[in-house]
C-alpha atoms as a PDB file:
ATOM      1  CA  UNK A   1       8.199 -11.472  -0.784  1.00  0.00           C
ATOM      2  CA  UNK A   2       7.431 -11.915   2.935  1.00  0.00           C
ATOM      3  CA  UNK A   3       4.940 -14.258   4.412  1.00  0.00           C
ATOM      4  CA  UNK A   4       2.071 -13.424   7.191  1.00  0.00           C
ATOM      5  CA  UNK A   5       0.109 -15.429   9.302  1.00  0.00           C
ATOM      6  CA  UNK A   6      -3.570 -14.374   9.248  1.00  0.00           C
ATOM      7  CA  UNK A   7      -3.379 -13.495  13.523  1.00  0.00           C
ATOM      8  CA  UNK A   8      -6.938 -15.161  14.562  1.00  0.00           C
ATOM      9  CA  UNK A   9      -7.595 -13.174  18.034  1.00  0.00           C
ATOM     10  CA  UNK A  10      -7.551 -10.367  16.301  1.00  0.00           C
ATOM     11  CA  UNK A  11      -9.636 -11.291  13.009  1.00  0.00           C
ATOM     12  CA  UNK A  12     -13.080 -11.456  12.270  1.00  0.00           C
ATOM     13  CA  UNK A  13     -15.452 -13.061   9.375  1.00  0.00           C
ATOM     14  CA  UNK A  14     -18.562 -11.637   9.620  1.00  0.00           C
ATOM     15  CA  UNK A  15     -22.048 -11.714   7.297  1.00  0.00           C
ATOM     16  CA  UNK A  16     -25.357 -10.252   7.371  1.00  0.00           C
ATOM     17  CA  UNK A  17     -28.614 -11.595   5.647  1.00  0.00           C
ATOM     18  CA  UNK A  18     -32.057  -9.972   5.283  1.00  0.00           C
ATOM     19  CA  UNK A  19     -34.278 -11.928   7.791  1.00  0.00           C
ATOM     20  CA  UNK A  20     -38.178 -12.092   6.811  1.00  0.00           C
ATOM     21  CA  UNK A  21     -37.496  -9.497   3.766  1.00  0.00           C
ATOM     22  CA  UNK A  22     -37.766  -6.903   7.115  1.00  0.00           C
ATOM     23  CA  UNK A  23     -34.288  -6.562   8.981  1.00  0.00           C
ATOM     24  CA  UNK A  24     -30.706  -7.660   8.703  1.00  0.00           C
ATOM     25  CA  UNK A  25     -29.079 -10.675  10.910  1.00  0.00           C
ATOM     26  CA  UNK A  26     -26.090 -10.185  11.365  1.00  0.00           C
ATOM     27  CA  UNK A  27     -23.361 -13.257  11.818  1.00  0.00           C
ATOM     28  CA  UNK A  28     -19.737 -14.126  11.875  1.00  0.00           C
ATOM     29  CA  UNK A  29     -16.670 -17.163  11.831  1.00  0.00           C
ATOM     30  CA  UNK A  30     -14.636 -16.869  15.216  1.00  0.00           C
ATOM     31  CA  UNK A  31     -12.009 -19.692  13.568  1.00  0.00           C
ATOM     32  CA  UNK A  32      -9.953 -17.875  11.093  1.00  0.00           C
ATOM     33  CA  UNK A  33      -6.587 -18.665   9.750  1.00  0.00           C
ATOM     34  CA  UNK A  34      -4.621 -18.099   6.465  1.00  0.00           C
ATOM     35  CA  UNK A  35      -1.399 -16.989   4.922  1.00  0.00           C
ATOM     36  CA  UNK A  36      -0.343 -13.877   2.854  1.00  0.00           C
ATOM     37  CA  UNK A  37       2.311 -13.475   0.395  1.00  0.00           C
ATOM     38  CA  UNK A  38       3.227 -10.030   0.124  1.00  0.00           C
ATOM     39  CA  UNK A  39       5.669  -7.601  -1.123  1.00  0.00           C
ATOM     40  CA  UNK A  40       5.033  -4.090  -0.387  1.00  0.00           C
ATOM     41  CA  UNK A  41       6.979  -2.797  -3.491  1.00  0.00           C
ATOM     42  CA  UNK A  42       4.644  -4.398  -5.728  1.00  0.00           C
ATOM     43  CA  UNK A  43       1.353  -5.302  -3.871  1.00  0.00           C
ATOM     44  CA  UNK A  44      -0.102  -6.641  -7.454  1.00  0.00           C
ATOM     45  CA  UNK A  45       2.144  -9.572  -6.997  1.00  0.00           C
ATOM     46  CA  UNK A  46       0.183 -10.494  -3.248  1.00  0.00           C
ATOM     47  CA  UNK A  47      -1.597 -13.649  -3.035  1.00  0.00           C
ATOM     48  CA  UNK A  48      -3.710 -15.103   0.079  1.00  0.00           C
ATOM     49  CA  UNK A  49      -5.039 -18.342   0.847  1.00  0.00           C
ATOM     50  CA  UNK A  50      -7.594 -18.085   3.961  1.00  0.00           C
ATOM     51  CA  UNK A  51     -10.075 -20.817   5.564  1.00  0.00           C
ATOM     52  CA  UNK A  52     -12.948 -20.085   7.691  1.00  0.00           C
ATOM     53  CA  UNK A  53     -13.937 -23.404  10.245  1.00  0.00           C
ATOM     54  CA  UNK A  54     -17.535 -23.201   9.209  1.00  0.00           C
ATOM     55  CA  UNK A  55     -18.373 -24.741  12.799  1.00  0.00           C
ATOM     56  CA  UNK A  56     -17.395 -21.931  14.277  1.00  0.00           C
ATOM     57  CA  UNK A  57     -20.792 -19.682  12.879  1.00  0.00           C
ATOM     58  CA  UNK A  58     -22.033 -17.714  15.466  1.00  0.00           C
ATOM     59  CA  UNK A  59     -25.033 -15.442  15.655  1.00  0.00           C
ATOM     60  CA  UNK A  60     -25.865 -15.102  18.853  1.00  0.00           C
ATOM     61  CA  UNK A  61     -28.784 -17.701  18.948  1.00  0.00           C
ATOM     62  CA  UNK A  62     -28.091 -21.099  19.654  1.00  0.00           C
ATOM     63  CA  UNK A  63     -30.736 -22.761  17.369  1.00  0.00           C
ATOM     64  CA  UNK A  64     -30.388 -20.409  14.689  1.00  0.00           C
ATOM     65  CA  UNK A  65     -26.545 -21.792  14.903  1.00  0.00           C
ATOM     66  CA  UNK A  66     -27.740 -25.174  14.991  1.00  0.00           C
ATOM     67  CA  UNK A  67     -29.727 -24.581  12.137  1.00  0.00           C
ATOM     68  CA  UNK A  68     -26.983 -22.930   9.433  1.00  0.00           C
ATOM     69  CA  UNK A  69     -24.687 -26.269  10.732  1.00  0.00           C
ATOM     70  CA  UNK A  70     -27.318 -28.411   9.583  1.00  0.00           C
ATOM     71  CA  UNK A  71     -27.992 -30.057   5.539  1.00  0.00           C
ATOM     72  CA  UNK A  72     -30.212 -27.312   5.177  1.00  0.00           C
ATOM     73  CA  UNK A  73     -27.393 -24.666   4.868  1.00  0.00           C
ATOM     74  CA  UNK A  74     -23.664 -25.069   5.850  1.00  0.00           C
ATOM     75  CA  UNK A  75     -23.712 -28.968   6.306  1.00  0.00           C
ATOM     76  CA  UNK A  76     -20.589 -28.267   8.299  1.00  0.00           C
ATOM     77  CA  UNK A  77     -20.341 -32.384   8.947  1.00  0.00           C
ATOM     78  CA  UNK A  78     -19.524 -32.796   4.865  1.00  0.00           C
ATOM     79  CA  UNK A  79     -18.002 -29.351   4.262  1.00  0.00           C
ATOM     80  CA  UNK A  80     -16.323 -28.132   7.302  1.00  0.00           C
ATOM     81  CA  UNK A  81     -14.594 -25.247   6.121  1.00  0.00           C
ATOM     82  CA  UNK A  82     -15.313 -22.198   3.965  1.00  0.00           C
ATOM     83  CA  UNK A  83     -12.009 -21.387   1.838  1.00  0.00           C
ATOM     84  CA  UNK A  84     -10.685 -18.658  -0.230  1.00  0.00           C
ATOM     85  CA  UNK A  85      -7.825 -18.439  -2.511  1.00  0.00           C
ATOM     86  CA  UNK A  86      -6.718 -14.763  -4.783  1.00  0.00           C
ATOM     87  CA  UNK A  87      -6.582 -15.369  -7.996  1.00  0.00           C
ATOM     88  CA  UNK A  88      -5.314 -11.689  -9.061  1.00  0.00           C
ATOM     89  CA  UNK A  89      -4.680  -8.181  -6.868  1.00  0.00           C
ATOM     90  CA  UNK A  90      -5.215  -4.765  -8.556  1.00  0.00           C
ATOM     91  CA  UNK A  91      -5.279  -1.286  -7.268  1.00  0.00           C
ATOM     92  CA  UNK A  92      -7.815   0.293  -7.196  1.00  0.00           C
ATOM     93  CA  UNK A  93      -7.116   3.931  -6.177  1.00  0.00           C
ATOM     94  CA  UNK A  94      -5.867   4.213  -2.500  1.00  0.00           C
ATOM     95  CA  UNK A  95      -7.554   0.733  -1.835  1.00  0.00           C
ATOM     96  CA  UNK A  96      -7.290  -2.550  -4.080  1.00  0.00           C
ATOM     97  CA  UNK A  97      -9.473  -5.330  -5.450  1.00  0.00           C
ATOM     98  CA  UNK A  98      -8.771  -8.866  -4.748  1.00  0.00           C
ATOM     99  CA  UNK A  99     -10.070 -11.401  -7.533  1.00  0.00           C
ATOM    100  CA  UNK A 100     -10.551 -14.929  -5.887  1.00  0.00           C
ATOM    101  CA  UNK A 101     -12.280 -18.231  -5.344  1.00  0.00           C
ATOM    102  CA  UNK A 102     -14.782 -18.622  -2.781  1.00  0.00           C
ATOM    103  CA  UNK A 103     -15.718 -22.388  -1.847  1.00  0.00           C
ATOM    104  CA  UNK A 104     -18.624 -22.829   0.097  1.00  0.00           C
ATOM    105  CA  UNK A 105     -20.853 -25.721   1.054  1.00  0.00           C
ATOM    106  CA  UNK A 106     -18.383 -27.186  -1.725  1.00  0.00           C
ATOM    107  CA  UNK A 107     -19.252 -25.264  -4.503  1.00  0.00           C
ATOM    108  CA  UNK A 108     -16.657 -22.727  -5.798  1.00  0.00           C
ATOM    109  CA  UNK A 109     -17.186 -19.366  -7.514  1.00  0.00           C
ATOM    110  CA  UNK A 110     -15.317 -16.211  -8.362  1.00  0.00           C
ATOM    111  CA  UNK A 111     -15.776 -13.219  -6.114  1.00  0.00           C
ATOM    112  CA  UNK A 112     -14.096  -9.665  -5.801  1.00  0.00           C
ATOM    113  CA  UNK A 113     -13.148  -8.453  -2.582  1.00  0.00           C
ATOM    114  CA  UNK A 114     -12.892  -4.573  -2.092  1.00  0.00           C
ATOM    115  CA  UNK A 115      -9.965  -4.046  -0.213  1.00  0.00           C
ATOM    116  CA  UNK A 116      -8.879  -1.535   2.576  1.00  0.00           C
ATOM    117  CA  UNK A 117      -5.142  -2.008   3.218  1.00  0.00           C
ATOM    118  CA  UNK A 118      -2.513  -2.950   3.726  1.00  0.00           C
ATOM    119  CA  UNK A 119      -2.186  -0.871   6.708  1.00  0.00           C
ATOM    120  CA  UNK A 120       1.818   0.152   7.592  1.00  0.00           C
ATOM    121  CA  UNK A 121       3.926  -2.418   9.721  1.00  0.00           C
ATOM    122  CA  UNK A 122       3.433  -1.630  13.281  1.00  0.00           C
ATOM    123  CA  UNK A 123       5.355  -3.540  16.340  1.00  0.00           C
ATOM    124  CA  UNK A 124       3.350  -4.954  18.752  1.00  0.00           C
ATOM    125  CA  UNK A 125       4.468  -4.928  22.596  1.00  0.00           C
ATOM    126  CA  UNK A 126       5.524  -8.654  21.979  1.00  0.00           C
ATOM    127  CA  UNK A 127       7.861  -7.455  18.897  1.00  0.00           C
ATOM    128  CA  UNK A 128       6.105  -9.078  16.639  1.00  0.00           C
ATOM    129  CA  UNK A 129       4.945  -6.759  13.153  1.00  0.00           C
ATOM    130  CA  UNK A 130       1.788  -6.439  12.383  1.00  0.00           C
ATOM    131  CA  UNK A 131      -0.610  -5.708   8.998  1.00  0.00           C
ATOM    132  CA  UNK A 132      -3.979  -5.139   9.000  1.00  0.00           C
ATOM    133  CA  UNK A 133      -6.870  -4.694   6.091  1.00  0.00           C
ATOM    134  CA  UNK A 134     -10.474  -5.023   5.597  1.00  0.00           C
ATOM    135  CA  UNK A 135     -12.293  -6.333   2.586  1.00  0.00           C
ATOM    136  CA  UNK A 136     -15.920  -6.381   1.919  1.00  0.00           C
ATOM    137  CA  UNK A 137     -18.220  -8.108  -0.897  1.00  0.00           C
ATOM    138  CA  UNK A 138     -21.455  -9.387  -1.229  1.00  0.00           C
ATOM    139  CA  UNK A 139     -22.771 -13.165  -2.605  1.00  0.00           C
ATOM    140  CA  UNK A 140     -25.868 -14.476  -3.426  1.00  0.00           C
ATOM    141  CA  UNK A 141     -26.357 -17.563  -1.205  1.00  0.00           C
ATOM    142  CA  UNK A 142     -28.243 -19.628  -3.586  1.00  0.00           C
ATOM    143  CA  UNK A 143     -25.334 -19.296  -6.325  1.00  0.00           C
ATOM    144  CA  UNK A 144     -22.915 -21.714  -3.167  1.00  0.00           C
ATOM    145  CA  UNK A 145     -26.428 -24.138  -3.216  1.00  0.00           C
ATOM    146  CA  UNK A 146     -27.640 -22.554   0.136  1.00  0.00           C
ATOM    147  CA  UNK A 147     -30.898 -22.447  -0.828  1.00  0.00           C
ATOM    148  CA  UNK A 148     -33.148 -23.548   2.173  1.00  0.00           C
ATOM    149  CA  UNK A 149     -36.066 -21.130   2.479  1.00  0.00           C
ATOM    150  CA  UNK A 150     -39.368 -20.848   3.761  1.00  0.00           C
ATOM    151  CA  UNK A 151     -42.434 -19.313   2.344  1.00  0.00           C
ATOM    152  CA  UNK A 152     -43.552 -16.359   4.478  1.00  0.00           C
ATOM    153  CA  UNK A 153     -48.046 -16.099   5.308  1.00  0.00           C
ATOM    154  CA  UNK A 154     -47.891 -12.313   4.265  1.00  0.00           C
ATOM    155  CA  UNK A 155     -45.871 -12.956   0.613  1.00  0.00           C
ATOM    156  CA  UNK A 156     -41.619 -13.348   0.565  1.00  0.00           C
ATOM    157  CA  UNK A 157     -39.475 -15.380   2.221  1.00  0.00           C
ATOM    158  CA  UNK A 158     -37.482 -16.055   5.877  1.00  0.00           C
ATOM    159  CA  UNK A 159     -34.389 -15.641   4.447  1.00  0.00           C
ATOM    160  CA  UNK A 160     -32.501 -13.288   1.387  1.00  0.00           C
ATOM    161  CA  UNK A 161     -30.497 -14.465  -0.803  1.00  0.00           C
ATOM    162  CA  UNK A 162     -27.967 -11.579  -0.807  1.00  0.00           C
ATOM    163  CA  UNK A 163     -25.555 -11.698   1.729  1.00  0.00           C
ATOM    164  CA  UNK A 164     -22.999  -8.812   2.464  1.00  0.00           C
ATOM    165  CA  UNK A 165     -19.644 -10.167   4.189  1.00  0.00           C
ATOM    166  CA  UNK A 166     -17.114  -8.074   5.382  1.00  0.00           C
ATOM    167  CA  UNK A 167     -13.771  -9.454   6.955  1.00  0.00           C
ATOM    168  CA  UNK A 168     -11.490  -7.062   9.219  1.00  0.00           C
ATOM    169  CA  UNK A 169      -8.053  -8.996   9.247  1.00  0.00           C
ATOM    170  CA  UNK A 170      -4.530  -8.821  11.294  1.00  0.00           C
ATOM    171  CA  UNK A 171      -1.740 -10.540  10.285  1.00  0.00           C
ATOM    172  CA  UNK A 172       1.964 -11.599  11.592  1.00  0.00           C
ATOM    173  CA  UNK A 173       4.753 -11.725   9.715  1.00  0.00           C
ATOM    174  CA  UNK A 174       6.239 -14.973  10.226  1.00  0.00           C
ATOM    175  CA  UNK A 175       9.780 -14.635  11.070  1.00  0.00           C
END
């Protein structure tokens, strides 16, 4: 069993959320880091721990990102980090599914994360080796109590409650 740092220049948490029932905003994390246990002789036996600084949100628009800080959604000042933790790793054809808690805005819940990867070790030009995957699932806001909303004049609502995530990862293996 090795261990890998999740590398954070080259990583990326990103969401997107229906926006007046109309069109998708899209969103991401620029602080990740995490750890991977992993053994490429019997990836079932793989576990990761990540965190996501929730401070970090960006979606282009300043007061949008004010906003998703605030009580009304992220209430980064109580709950300043999003975390993740596998539970259980299972192949699933070529690619595998990743069974974990999710802890948002302090609530926790079980997710599954369809997983591309583990890529093959590469080298960088710094001799350091290299992994990457990417994952992809989808949450219901409301279940992690983000449910702020507003009532739209022609019926619906400003914001959906599904939200697809998708998170394109490198990691280092720590020497």
């Amino acid at each position: 069993m090795s261990t890998w740092q999740i590398d954070p220049a080259h990583s990326s948490a990103n969401f997107s959320v229906k926006h007046m029932m109309i069109a998708k905003v899209h969103g991401g994390f620029e602080k990740v880091s995490g750890t991977l246990q992993y053994d490429p002789s019997d990836i079932t036996k793989a576990s990761i721990e990540a965190s996501i600084d929730a401070t970090s949100i960006n979606t282009r628009e300043a007061q949008r990102d004010g906003h998703l800080k605030s009580a009304d959604f992220f209430d980064v000042e109580k709950y300043p980090t999003l975390n993740f933790k596998s539970k259980k790793v299972e192949k699933d054809g070529e690619d595998l599914k990743v069974t974990g808690d999710l802890t948002i805005h302090g609530v926790t819940k079980e997710v599954v994360l369809a997983v591309e990867g583990p890529t093959a070790e590469m080298k960088d030009p710094y001799g350091n080796i290299k992994i990457g995957i990417s994952a992809t699932t989808k949450i219901k806001r409301k279940d992690f109590g983000l449910t702020w909303n507003a009532a739209l004049e022609a019926g619906g609502v400003l914001v959906g409650d599904d939200v697809a995530i998708s998170l394109d990862i490198q990691f280092a293996k720590k020497v």
